[in-house]
N, C-alpha and C. Protein backbone atom coordinates (compact mmCIF):
# COMPACT_ATOMS: atom_id res chain seq x y z
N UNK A 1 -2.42 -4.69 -0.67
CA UNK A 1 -2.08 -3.36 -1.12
C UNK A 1 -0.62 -3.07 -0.86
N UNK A 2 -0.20 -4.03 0.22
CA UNK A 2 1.25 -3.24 0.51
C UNK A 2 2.01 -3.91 -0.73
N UNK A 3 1.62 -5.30 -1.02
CA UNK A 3 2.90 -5.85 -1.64
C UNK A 3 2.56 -5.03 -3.14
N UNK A 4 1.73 -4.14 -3.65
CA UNK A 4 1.22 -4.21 -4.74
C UNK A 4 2.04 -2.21 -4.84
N UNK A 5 2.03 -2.10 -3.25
CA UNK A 5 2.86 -1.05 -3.70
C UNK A 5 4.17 -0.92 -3.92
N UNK A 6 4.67 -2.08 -3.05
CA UNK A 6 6.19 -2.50 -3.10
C UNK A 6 6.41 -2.71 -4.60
N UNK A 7 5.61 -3.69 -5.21
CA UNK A 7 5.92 -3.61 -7.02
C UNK A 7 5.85 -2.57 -7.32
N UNK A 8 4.97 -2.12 -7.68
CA UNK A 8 5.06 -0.25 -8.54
C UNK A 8 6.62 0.55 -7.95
N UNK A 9 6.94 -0.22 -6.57
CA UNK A 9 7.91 1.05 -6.31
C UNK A 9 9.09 0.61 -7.27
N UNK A 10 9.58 -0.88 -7.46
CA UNK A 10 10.63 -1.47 -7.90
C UNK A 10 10.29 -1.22 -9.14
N UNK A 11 9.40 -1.26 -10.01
CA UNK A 11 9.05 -1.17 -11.43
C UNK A 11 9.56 0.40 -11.65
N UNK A 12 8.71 1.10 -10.75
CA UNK A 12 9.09 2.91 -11.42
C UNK A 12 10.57 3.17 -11.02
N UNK A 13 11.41 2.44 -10.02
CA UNK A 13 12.86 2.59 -9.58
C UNK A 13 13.27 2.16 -11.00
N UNK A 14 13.08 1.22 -11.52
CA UNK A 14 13.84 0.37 -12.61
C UNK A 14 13.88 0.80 -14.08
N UNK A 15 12.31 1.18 -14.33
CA UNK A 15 12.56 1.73 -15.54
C UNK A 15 12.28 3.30 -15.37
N UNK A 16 12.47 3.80 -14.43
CA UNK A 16 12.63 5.40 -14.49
C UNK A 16 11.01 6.53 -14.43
N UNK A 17 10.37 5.44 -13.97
CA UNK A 17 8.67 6.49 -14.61
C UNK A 17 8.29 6.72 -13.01
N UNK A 18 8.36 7.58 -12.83
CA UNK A 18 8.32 8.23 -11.77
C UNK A 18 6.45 8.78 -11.33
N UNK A 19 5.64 8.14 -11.94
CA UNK A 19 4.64 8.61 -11.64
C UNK A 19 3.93 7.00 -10.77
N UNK A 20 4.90 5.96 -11.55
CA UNK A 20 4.48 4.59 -11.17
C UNK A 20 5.07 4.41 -9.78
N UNK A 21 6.43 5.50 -9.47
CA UNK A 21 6.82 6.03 -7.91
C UNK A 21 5.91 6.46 -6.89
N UNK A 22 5.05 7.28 -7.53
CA UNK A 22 4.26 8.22 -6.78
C UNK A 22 2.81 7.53 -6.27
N UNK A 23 2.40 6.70 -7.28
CA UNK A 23 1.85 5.55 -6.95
C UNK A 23 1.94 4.47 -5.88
N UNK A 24 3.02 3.99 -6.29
CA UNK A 24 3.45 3.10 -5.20
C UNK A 24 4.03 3.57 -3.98
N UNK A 25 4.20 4.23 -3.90
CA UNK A 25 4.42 5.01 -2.48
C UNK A 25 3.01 5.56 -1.57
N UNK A 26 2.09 6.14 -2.30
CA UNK A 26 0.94 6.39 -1.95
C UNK A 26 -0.02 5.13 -1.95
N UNK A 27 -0.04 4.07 -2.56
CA UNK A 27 -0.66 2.73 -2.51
C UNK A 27 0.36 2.08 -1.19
N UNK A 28 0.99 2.20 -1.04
CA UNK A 28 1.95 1.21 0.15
C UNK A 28 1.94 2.05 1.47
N UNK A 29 1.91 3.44 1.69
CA UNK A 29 0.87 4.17 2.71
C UNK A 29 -0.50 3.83 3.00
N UNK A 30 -1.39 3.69 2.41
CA UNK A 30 -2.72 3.67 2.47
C UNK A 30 -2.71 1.99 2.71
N UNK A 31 -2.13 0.66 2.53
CA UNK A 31 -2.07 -0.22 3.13
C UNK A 31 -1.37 -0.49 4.17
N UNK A 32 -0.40 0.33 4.72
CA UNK A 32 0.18 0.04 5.96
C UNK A 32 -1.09 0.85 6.89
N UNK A 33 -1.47 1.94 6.40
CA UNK A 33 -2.29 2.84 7.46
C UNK A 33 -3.56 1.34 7.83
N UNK A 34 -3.92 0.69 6.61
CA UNK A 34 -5.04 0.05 6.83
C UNK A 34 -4.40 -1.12 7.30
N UNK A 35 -3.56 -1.42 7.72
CA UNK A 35 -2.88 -2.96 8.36
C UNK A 35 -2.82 -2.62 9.88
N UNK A 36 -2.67 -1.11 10.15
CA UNK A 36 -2.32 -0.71 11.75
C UNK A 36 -4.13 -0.40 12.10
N UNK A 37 -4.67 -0.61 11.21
CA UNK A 37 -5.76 -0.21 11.98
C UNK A 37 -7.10 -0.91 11.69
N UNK A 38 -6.21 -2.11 11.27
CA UNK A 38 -6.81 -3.72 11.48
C UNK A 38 -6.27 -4.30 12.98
N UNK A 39 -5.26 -4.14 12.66
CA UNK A 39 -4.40 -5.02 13.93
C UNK A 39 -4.67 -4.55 15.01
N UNK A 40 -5.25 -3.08 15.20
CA UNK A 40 -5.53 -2.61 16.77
C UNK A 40 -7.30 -3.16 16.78
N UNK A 41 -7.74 -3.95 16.20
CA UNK A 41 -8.73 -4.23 16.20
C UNK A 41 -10.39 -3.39 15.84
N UNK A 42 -9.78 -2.07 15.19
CA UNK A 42 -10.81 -1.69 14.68
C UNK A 42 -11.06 -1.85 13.33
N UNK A 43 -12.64 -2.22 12.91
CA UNK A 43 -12.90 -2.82 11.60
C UNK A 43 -13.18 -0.97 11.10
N UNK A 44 -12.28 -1.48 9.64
CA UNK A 44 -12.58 -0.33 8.76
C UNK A 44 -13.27 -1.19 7.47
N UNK A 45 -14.44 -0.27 7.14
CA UNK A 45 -14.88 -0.48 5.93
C UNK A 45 -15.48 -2.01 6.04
N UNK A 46 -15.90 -2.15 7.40
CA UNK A 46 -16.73 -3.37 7.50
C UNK A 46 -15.85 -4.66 7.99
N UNK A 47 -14.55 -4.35 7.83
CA UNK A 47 -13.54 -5.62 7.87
C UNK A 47 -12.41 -5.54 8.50
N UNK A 48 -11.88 -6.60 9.44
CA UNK A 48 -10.77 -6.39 10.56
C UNK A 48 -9.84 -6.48 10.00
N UNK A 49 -9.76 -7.15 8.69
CA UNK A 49 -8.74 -7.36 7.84
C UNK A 49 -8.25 -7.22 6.63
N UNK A 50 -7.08 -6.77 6.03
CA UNK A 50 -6.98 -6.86 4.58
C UNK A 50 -6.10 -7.78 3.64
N UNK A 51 -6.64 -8.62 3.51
CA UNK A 51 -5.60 -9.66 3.14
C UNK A 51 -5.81 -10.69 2.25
């Protein structure tokens, strides 16, 4: 999820669509939140990991 938000962010930077911003910014939150709370060892959603 993170790297998938990192694209959307470079895509909506590049050609100007700012909703593909808003996206990827909110998709690359919601995988860092779920990477910190793998790594402290609690399983979310059944799984320690997302990857």
């Amino acid at each position: 999820m993170i790297i998938l938000g990192i694209i959307l962010l470079i895509v909506g930077f590049v050609f100007g669509i700012s909703i593909l911003w808003t996206i990827g910014i909110v998709v690359l939150v919601i995988g860092l939140i779920l990477l910190l709370l793998g790594s402290t060892g609690r399983a979310v959603g059944g799984r320690r990991h997302y990857y």
